[in-house]
N, C-alpha and C. Protein backbone atom coordinates (compact mmCIF):
# COMPACT_ATOMS: atom_id res chain seq x y z
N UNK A 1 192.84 239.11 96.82
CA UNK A 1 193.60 238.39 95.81
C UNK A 1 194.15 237.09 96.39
N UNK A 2 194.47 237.37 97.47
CA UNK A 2 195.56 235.83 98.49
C UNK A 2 194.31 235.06 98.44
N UNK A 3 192.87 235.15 98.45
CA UNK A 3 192.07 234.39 98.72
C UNK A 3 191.78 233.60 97.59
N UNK A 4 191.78 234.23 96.46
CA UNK A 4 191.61 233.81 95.60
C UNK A 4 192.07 232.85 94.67
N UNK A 5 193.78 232.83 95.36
CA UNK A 5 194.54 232.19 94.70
C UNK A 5 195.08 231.14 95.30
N UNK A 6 194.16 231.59 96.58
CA UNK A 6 193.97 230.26 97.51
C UNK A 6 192.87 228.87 97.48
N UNK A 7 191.73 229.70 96.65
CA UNK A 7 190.93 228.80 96.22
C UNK A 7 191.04 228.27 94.66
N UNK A 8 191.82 228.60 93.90
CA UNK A 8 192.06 228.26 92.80
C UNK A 8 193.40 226.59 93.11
N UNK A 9 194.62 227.14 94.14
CA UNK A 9 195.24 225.90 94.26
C UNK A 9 194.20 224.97 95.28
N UNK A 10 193.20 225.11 96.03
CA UNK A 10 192.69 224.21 96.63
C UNK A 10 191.87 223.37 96.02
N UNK A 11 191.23 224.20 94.20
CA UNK A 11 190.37 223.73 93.39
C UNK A 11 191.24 222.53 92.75
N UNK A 12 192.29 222.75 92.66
CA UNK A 12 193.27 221.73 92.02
C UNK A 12 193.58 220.84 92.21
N UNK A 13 194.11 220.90 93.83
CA UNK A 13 194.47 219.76 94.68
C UNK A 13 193.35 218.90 94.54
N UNK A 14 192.38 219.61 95.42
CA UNK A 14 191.01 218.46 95.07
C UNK A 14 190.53 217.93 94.30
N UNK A 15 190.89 218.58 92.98
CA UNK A 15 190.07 218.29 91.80
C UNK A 15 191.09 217.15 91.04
N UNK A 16 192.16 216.79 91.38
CA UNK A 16 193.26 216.10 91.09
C UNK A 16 192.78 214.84 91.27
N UNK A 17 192.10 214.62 92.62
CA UNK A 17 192.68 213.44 93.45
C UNK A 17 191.54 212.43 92.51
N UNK A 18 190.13 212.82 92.30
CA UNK A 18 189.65 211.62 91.69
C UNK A 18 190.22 211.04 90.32
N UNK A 19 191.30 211.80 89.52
CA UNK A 19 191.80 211.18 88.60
C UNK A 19 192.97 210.49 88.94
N UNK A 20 193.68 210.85 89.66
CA UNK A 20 195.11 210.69 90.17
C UNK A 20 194.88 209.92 90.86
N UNK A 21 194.05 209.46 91.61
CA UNK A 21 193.71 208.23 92.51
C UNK A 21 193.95 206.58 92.45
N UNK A 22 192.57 206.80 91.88
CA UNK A 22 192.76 205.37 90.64
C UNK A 22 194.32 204.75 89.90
N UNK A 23 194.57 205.74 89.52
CA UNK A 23 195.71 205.56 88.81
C UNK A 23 196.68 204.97 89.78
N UNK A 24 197.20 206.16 91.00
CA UNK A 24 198.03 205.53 91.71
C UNK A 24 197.83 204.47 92.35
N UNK A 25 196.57 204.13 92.47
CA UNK A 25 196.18 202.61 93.47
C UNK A 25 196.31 201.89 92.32
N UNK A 26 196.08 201.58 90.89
CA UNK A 26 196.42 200.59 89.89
C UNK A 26 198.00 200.51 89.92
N UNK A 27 198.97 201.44 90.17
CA UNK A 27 200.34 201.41 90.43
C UNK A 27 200.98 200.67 91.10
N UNK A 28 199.97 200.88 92.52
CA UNK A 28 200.69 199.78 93.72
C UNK A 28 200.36 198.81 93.94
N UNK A 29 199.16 198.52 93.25
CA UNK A 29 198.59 196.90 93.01
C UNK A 29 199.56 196.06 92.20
N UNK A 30 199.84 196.62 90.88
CA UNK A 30 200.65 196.07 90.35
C UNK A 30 202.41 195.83 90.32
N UNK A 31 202.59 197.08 90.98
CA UNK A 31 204.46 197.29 91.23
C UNK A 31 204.42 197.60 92.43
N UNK A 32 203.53 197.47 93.17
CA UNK A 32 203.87 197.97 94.95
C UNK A 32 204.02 199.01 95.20
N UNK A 33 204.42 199.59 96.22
CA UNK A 33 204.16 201.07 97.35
C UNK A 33 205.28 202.16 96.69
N UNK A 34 206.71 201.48 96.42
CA UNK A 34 207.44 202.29 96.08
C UNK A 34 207.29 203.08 94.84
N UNK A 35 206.55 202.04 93.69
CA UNK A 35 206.81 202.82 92.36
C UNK A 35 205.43 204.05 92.45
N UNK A 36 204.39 203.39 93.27
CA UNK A 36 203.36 204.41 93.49
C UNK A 36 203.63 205.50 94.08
N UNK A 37 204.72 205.49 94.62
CA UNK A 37 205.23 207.01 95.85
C UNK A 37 205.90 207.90 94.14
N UNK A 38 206.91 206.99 93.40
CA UNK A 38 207.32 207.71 92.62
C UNK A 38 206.47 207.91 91.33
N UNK A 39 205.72 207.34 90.88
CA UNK A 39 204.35 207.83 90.24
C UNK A 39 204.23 209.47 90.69
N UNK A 40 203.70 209.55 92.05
CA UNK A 40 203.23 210.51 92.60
C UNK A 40 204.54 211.91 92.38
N UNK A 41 205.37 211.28 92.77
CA UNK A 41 206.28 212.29 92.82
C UNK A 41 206.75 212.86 91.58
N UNK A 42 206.76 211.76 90.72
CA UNK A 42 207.23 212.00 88.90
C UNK A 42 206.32 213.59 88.70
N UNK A 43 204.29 213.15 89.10
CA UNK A 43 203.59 214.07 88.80
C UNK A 43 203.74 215.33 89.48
N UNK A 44 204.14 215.65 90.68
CA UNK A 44 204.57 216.35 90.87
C UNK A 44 205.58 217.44 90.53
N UNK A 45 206.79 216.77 90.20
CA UNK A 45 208.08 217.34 89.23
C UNK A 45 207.77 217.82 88.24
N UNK A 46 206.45 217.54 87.20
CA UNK A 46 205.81 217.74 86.34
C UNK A 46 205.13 218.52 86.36
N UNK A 47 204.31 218.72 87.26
CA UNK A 47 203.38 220.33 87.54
C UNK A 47 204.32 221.08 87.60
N UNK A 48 205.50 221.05 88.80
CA UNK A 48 206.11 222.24 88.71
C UNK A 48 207.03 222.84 87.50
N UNK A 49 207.62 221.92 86.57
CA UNK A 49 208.15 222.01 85.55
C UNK A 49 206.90 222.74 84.65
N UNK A 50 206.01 222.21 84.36
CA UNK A 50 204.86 222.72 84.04
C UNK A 50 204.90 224.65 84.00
N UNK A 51 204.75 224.67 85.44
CA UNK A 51 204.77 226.03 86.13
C UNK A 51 205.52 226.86 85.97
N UNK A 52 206.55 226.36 86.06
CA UNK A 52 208.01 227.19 85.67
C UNK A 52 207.88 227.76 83.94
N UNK A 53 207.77 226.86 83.29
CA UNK A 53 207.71 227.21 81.92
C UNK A 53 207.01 228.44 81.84
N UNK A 54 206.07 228.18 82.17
CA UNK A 54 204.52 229.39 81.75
C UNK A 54 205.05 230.40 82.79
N UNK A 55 205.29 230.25 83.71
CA UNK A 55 206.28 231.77 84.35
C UNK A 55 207.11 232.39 83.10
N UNK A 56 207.84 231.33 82.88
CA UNK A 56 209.33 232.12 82.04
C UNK A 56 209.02 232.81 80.68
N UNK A 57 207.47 231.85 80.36
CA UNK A 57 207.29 232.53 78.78
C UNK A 57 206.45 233.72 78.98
């Protein structure tokens, strides 16, 4: 089971980055390094908020 649910968050991570990529490099081109860190981090706060929900319901 640990394996499994090890390859399901690794499917994610990876599978993230070619959309999430782009995006964040159009971020820091245009507003620089900082707003791209918080881009990143916004999405983050967001998965886990995400996560939490669907736990609680």
């Amino acid at each position: 089971m640990r394996g499994r649910v090890m390859a399901i968050r690794l499917a994610i991570a990876l599978g993230g980055t070619p959309i999430g990529a782009p995006i964040v490099g159009w971020v820091a081109d245009e507003f620089g390094p900082r707003w791209a860190l918080g881009i990143g981090a916004a999405s983050g706060f967001a998965a886990a908020i995400v996560a939490i929900l669907y736990l609680v319901a």
